[in-house]
Protein backbone atom coordinates (compact mmCIF):
# COMPACT_ATOMS: atom_id res chain seq x y z
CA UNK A 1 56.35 90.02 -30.54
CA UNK A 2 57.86 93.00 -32.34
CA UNK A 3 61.33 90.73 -32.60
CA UNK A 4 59.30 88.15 -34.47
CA UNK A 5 57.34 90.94 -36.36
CA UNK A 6 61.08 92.03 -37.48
CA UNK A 7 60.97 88.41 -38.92
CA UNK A 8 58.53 88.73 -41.19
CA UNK A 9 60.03 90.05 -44.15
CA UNK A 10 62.77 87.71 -43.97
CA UNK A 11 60.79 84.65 -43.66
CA UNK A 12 58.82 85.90 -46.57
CA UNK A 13 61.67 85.05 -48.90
CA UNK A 14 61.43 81.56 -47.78
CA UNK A 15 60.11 79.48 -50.97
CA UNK A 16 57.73 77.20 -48.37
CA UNK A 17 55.04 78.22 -46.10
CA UNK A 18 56.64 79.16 -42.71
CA UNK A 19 54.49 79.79 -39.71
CA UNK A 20 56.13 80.60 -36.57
CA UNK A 21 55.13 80.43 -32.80
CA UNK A 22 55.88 81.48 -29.66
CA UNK A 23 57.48 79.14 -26.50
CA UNK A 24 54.00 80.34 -24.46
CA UNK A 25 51.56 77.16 -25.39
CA UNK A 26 52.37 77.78 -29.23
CA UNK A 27 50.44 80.79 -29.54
CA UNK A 28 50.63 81.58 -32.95
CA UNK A 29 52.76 85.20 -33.48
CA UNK A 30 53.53 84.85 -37.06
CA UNK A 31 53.47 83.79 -40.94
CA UNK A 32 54.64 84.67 -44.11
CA UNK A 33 52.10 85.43 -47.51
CA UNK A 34 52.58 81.84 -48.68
CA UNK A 35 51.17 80.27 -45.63
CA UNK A 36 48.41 82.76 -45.49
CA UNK A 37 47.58 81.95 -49.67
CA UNK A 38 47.84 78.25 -49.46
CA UNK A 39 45.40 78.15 -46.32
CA UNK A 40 42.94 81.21 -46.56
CA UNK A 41 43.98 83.30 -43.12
CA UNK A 42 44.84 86.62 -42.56
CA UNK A 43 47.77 87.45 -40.56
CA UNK A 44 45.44 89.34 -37.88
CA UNK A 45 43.48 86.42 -37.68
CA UNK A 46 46.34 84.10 -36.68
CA UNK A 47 47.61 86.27 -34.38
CA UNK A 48 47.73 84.50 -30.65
CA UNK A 49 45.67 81.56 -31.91
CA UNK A 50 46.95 78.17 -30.22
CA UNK A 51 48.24 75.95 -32.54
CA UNK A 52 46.00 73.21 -30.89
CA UNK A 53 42.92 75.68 -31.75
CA UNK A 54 44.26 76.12 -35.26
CA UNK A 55 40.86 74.94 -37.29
CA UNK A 56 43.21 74.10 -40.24
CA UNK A 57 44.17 70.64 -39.32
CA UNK A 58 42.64 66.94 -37.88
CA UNK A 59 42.75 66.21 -34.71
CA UNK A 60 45.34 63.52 -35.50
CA UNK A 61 47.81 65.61 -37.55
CA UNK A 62 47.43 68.65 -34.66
CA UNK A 63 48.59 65.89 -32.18
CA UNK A 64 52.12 65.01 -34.78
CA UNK A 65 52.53 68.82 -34.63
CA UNK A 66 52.17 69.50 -30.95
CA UNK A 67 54.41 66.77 -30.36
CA UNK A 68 57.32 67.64 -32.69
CA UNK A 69 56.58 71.49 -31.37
CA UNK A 70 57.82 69.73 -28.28
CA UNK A 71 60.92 68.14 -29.45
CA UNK A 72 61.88 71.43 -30.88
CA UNK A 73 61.60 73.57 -27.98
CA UNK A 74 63.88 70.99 -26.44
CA UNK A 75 65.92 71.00 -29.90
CA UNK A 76 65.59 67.18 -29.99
CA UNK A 77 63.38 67.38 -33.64
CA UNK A 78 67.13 66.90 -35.93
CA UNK A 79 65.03 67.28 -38.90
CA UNK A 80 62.24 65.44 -38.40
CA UNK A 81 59.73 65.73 -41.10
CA UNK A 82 56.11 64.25 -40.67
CA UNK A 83 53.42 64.25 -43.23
CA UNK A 84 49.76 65.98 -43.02
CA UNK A 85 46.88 66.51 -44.87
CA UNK A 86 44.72 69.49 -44.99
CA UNK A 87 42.19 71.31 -47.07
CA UNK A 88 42.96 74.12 -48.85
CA UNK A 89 40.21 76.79 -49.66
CA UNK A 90 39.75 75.57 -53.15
CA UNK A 91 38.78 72.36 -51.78
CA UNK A 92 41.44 70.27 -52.99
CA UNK A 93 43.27 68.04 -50.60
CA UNK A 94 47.31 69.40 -49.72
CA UNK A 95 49.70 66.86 -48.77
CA UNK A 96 52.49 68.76 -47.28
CA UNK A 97 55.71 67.50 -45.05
CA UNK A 98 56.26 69.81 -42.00
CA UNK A 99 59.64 70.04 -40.20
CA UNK A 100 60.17 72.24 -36.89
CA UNK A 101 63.15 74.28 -35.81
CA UNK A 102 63.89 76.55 -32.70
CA UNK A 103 66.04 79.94 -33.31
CA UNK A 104 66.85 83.23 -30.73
CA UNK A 105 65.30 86.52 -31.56
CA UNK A 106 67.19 88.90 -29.36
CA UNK A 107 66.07 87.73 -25.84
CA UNK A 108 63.35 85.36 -26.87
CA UNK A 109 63.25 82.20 -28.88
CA UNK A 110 60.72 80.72 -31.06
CA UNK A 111 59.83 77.85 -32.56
CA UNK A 112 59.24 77.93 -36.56
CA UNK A 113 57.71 75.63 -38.57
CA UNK A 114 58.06 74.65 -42.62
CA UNK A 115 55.43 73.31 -44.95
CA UNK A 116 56.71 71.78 -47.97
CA UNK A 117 54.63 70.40 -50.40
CA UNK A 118 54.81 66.68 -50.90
CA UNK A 119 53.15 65.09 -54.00
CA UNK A 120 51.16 62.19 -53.56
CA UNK A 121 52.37 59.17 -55.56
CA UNK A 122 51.51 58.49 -59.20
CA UNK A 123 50.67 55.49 -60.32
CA UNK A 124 53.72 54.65 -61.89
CA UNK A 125 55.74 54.92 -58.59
CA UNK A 126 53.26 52.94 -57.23
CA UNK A 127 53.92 50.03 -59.37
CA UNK A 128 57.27 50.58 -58.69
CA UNK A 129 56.66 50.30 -55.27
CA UNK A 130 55.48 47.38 -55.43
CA UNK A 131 57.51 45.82 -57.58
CA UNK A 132 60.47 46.76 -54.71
CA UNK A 133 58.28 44.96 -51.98
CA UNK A 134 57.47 41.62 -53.92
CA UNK A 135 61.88 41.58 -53.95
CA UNK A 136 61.98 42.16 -50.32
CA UNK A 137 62.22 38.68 -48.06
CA UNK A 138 59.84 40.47 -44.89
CA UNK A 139 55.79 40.24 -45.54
CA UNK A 140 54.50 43.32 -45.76
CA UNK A 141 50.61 43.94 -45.48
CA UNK A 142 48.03 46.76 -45.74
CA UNK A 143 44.81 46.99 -43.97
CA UNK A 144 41.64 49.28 -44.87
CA UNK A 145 38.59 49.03 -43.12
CA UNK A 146 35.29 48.42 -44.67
CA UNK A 147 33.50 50.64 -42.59
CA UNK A 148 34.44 53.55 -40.46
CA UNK A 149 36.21 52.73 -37.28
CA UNK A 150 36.01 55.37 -34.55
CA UNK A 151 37.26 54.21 -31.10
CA UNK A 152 34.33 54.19 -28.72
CA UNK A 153 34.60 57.21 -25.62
CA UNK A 154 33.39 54.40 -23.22
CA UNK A 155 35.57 51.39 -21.98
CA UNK A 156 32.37 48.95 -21.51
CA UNK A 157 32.16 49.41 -25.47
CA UNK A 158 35.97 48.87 -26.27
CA UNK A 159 35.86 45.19 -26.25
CA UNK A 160 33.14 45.29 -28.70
CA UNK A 161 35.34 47.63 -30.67
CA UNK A 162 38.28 45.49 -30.98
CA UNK A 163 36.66 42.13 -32.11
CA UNK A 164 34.72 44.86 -34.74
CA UNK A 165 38.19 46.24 -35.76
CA UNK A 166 39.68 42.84 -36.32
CA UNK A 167 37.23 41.36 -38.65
CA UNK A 168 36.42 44.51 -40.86
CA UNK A 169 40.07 45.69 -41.14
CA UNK A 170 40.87 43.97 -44.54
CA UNK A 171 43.60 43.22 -46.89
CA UNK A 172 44.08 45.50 -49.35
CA UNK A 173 47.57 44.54 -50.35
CA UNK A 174 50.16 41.98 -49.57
CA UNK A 175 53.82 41.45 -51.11
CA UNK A 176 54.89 37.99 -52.34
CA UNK A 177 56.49 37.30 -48.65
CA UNK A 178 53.30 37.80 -47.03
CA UNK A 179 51.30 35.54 -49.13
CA UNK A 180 54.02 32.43 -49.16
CA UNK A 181 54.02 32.55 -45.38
CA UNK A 182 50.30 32.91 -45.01
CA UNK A 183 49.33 30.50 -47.62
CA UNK A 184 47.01 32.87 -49.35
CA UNK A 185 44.28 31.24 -52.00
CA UNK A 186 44.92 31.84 -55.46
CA UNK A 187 48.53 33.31 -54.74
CA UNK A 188 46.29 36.64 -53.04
CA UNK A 189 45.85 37.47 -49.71
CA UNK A 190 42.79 40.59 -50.53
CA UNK A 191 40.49 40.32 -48.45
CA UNK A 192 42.14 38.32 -45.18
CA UNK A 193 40.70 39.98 -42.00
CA UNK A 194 43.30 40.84 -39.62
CA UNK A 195 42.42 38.55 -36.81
CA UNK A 196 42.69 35.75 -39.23
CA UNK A 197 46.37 35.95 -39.56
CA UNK A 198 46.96 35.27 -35.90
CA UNK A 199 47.23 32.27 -33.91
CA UNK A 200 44.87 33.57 -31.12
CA UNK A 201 42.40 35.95 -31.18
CA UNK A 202 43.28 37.64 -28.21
CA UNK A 203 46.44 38.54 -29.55
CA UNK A 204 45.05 40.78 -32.29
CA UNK A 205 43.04 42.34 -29.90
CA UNK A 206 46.02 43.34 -27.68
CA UNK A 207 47.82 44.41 -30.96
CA UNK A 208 44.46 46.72 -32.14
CA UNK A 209 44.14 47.64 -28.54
CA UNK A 210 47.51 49.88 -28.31
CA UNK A 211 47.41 50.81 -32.15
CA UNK A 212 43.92 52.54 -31.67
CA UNK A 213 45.48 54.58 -29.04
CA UNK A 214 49.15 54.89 -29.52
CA UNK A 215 49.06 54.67 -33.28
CA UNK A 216 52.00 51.48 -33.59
CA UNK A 217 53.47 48.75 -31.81
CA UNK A 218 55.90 46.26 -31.99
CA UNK A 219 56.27 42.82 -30.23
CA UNK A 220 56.66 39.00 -30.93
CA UNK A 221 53.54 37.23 -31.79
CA UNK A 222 52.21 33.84 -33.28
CA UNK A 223 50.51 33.65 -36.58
CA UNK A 224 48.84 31.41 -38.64
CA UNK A 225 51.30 30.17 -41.30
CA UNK A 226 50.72 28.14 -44.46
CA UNK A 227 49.07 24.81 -43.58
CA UNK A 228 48.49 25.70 -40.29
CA UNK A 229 51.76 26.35 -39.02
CA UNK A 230 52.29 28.51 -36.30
CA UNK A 231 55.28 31.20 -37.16
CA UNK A 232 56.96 33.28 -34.45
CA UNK A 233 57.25 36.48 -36.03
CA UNK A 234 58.62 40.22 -34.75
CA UNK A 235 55.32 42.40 -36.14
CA UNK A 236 55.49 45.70 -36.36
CA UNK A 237 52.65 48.07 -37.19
CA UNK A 238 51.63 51.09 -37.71
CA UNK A 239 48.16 53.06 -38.13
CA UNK A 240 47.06 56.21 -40.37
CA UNK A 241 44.51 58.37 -38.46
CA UNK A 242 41.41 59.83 -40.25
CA UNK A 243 40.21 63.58 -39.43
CA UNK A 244 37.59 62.24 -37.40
CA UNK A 245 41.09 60.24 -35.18
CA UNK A 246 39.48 56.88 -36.68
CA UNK A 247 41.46 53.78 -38.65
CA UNK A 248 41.78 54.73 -42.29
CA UNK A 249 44.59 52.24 -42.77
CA UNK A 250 47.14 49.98 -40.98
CA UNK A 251 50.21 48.67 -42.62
CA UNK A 252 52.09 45.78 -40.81
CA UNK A 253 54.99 43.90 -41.57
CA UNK A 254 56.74 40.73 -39.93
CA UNK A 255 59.75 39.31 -39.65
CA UNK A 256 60.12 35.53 -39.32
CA UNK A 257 62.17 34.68 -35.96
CA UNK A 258 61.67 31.14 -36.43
CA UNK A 259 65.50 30.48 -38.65
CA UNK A 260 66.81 32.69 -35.29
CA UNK A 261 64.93 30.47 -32.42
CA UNK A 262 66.98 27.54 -34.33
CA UNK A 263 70.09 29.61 -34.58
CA UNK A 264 69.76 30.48 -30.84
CA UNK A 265 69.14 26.90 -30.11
CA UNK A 266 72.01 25.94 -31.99
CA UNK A 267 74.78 28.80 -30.57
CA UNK A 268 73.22 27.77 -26.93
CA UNK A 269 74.02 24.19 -27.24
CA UNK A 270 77.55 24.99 -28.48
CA UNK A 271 77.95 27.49 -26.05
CA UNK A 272 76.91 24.44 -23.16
CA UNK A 273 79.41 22.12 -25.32
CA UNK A 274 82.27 24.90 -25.26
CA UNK A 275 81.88 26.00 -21.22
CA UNK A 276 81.64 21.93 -20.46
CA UNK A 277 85.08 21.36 -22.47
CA UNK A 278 86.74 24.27 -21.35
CA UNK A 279 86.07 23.66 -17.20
CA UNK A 280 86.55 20.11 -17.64
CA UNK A 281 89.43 19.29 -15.88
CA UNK A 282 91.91 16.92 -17.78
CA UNK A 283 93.22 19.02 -20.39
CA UNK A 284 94.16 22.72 -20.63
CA UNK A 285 92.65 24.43 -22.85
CA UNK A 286 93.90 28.74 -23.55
CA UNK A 287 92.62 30.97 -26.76
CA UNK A 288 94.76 33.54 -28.21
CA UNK A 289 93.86 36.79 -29.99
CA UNK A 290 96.05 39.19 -31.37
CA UNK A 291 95.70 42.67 -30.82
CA UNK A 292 95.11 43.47 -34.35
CA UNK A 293 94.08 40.78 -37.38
CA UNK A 294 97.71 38.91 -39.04
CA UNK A 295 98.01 38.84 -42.67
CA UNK A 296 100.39 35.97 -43.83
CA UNK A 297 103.85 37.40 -43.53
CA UNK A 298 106.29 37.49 -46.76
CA UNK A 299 108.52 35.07 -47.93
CA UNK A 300 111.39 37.56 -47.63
CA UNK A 301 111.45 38.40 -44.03
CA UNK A 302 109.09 35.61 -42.91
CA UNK A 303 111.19 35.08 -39.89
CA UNK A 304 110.92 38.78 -38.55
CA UNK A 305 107.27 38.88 -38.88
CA UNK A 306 106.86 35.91 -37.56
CA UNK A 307 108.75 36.93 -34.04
CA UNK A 308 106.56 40.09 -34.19
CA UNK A 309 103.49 38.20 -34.68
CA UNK A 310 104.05 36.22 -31.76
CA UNK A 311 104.33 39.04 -29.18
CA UNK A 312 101.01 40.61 -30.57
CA UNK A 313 99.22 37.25 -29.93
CA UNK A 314 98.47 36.98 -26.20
CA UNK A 315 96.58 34.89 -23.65
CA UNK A 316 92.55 36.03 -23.75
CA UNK A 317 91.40 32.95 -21.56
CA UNK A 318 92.64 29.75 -20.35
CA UNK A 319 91.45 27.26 -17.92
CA UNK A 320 92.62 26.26 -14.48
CA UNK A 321 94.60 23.09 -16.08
CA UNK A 322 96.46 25.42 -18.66
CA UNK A 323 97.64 27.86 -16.19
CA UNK A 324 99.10 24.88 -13.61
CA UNK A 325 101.21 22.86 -16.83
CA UNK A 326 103.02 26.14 -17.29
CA UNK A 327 103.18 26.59 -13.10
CA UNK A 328 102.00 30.31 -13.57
CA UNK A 329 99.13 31.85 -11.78
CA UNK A 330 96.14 33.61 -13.18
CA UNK A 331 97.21 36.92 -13.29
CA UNK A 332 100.51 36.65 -14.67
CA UNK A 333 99.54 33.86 -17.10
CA UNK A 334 96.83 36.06 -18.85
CA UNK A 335 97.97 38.76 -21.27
CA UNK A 336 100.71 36.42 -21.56
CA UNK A 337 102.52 36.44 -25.51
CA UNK A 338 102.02 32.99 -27.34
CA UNK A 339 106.12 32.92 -27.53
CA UNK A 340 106.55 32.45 -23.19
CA UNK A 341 105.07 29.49 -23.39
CA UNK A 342 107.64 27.28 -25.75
CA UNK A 343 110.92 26.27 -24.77
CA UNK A 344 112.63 28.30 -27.89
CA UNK A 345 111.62 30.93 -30.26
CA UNK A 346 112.15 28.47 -33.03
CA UNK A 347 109.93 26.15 -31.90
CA UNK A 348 107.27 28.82 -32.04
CA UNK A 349 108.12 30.09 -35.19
CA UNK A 350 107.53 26.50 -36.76
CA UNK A 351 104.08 25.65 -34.92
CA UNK A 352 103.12 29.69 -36.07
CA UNK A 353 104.20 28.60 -39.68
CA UNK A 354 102.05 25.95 -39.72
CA UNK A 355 99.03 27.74 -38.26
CA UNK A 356 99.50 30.07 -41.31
CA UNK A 357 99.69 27.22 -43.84
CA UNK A 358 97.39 24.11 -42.33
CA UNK A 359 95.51 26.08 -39.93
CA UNK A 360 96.75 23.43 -37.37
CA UNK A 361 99.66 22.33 -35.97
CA UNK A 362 100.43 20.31 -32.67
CA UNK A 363 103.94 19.66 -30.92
CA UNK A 364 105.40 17.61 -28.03
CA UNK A 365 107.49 19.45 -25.03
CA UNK A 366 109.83 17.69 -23.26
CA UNK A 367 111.69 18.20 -20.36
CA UNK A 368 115.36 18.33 -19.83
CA UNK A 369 115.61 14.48 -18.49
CA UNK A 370 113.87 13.89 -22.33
CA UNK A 371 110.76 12.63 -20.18
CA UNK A 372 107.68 14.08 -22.12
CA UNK A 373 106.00 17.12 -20.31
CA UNK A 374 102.93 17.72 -22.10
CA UNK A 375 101.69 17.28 -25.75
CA UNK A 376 99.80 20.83 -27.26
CA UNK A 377 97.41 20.85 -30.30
CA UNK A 378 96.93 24.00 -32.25
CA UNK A 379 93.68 25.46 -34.25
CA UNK A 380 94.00 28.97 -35.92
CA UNK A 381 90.67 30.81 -37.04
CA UNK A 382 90.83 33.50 -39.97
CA UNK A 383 88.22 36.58 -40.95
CA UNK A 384 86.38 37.11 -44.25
CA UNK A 385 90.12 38.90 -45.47
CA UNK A 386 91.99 35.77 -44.72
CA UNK A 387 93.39 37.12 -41.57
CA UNK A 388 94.33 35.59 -38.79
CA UNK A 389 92.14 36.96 -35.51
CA UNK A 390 92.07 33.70 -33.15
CA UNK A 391 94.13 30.68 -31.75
CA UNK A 392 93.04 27.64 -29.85
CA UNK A 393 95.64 25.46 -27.80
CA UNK A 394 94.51 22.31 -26.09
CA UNK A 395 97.64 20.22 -24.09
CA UNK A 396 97.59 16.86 -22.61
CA UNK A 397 99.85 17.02 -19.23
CA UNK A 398 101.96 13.83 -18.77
CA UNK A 399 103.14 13.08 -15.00
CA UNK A 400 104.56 9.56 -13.69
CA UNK A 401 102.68 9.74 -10.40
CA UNK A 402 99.50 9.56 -12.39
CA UNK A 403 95.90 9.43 -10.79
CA UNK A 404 93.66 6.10 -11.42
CA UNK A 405 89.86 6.81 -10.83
CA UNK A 406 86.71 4.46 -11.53
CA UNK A 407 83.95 6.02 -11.78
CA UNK A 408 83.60 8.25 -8.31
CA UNK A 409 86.28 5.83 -6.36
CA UNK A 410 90.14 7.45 -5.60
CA UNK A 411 92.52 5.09 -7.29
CA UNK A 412 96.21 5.07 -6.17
CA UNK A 413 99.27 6.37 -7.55
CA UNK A 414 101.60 4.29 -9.89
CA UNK A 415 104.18 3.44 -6.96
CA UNK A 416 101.18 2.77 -4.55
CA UNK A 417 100.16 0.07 -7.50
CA UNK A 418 103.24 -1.49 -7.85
CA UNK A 419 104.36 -1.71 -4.35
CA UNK A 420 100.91 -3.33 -3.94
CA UNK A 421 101.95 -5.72 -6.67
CA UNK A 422 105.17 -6.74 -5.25
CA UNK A 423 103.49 -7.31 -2.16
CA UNK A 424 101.10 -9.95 -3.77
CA UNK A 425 103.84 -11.34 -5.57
CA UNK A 426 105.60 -11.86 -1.99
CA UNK A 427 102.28 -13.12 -0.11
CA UNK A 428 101.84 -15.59 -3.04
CA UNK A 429 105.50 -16.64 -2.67
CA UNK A 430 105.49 -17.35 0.75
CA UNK A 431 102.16 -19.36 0.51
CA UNK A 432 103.67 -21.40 -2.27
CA UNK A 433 106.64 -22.28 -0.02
CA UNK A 434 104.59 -23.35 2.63
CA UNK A 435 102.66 -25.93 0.79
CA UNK A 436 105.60 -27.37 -0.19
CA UNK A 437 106.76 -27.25 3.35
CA UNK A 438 103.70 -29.30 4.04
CA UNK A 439 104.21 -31.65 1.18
CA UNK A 440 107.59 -32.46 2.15
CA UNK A 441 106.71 -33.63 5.78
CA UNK A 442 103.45 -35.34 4.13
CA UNK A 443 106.10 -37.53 2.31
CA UNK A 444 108.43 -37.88 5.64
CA UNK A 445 105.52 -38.89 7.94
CA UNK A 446 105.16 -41.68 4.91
CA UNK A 447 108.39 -43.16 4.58
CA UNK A 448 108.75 -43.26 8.36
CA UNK A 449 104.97 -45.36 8.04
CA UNK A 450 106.88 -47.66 5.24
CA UNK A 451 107.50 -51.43 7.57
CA UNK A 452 111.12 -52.37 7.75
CA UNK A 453 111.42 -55.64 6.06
CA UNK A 454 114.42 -56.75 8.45
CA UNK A 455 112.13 -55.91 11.58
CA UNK A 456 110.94 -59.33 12.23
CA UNK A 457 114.70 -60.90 12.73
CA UNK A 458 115.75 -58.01 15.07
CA UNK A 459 113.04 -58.08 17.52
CA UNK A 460 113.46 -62.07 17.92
CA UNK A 461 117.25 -61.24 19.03
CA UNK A 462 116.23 -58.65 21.59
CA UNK A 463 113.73 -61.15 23.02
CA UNK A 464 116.72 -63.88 23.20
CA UNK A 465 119.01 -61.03 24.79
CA UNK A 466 116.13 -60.28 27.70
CA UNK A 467 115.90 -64.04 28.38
CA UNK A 468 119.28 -64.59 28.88
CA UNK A 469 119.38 -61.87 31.61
């Protein structure tokens, strides 16, 4: 206490009202002459009051100190400022913004806090302000009840309380957002209750349920959009507390998630598209990043850059296919620079050229027999900067012993076909030479059925021969 005392004519310098408290349930200890003018105390009579028993403030705005006297004690507050309102003894309302701080007083530590006057705003920033909010693209909205609205002590009456809340807590302003989504008449919204903005009912209760209590929430909702139209919206509110800890006003704005349920709909089905082509399993497919973003290289040592560029651009993914054209494995194929996998550094040069200029490029590989090993198509994307940060490669693999498949059926390899062919061809050889095996006896057994016209004249001599004997 007499460290803090020690205090006193220090803090009285300060230009703001400073009251100052101890880390012992915030017993009062302290403040300087222009706290005690602006509010009416004497310094005896603050002396080991509780901040909580302090007579000076609402109910509402002692519950926004206690809680940044918290984060201070902790040293969490970082400058936090909130906003109260208070009485001062010539009965004229003070709007003052009140920050907290911790400091070390020899072997204690306290907790200060600083008053600062904040002037309520004129009309003219007013109209300003609302100029600003008819620009912004988010409906923004403003509730004031038409009759006070204390939240009941009893739970049996809460229910009653909420459906209350939602149909006296009016419109008192809405930006030009608010009113094109909710279809307002006459291009005004003044007036709307608030359960008439939402889809169901029983989500405005929820929403009035936690505000009345916690003082703001945020969560996705449905509300009633222009011509009935339902719009999924992100709504954030938040509620001002009278002295008595009633509504005095609630201000709310939305944002419209229905543009990002398409946009997710949209990225999901390319994402389904993308995982199908790159697991499918007759093509590789690899993507390249460099480690940093490629600017085109210069025409006067194009060739340099270009072998520099194509060590920085390495394997981020590939598929199974990919990995087996170039017989590598997994781990030693990823990581991999973009320049391993042609033939000659030339060869990469060119197709890296071309990425630069046409943003595609494709090339053939052969093998050393000139038989064709696999055909590779190229697609380079670029930033906002015209940079080069991404490559895609897709190759075609060409083998001889090919696979034929029908549907779900295993086909057989090339030589498997053609052996098959040849034997066919044999099998329909032999069965041609045996029908005209059996046409050529057919015409035997009918020339040996043909009469011999000199048959008559010889058996009559070989009866004469038998007689004789």
């Amino acid at each position: 206490m007499a460290a803090c005392l020690d205090l006193l004519p220090i803090i009285n310098t300060l230009p703001h009202a400073v009251l100052v408290l101890s880390r012992d349930r915030g017993k009062i200890i302290g403040a300087n002459d222009i706290f005690l003018r602006q509010t009416g105390f004497d310094q005896e009579g603050l002396l080991s009051v509780r901040l909580i028993d302090l007579p000076l403030f609402s109910r509402q705005a002692k519950r926004s100190l206690i809680r940044l006297y918290v984060k201070a004690q902790r040293g969490q507050s970082d400058g936090e400022a909130i906003r109260l309102e208070y009485v001062a003894p010539d009965q004229t309302l003070k709007n003052v913004a009140v920050t907290a701080s911790r400091f070390e007083a020899g072997d204690q530590s306290y907790v200060t806090f600083v008053f600062r006057e904040a002037a309520g705003m004129d009309p003219v920033d007013l109209e300003s302000w609302k100029y600003c909010m008819d620009l912004t693209c988010e409906p923004y909205m403003e509730f004031q009840p038409s009759m006070p609205l204390i939240p009941p002590l009893e739970l049996d009456d809460r229910m009653s309380f909420l459906k209350l809340a939602g149909s006296v807590l009016r419109v008192k302003y809405a930006n030009r957002a608010a009113v094109e989504l909710y279809d307002g008449e006459n291009g005004s919204m003044t007036g709307a209750s608030f359960s008439s903005i939402f889809n169901r009912e029983e989500d405005a209760l929820r929403f009035l349920d936690m505000l009345s209590v916690v003082g703001q929430m945020k969560a996705e909702t449905a509300l009633s959009g222009r011509g009935a139209q339902i719009v999924q919206v992100e709504m954030h509110c938040v509620v001002r507390f009278d002295d008595d800890g009633g509504i005095a006003a609630l201000y709310c704005s939305q944002r419209d998630l229905s543009g990002a349920r398409r946009y997710e709909a949209i990225i999901g089905g390319s994402r389904v598209e993308t995982d199908f082509m790159f697991h499918q399993p007759f093509t590789g497919v690899a993507f390249f990043t460099p480690t940093r973003p490629l600017e085109r290289p210069r025409a006067e040592d194009v060739d340099m850059s270009l072998d520099n560029m194509l060590e920085q651009i390495v394997v981020m993914r590939a598929n199974r296919v990919m990995i087996d054209i170039h017989g590598s494995d997994r781990a030693r194929f990823m990581l991999k620079p973009i320049r391993e996998l042609f033939p000659d550094s030339f060869l990469a040069r060119q197709v890296l050229k071309e990425l630069f200029v046409m943003r595609s490029s494709s090339v053939a590989i052969y093998n050393a027999d000139d038989t064709l090993a696999h055909v590779s198509v190229f697609r380079a994307t670029f930033d906002d900067a015209d940079r080069m940060n991404g490559i895609l490669m897709v190759s075609s693999k060409h083998k001889d012993d090919y696979q034929v498949r029908y549907s779900n059926k295993k086909g057989e390899s090339a030589e498997d076909k053609s052996a098959e062919d040849k034997s066919a061809e044999d099998k329909s050889a032999e069965s041609k030479g045996e029908k005209n095996g059996s046409s050529k006896l057919k015409e035997d057994s009918r020339e040996d059925s043909k009469e011999d016209p000199r048959e008559p004249e010889l058996s009559g001599q070989l009866a004469e021969k038998n007689s004789e004997n």
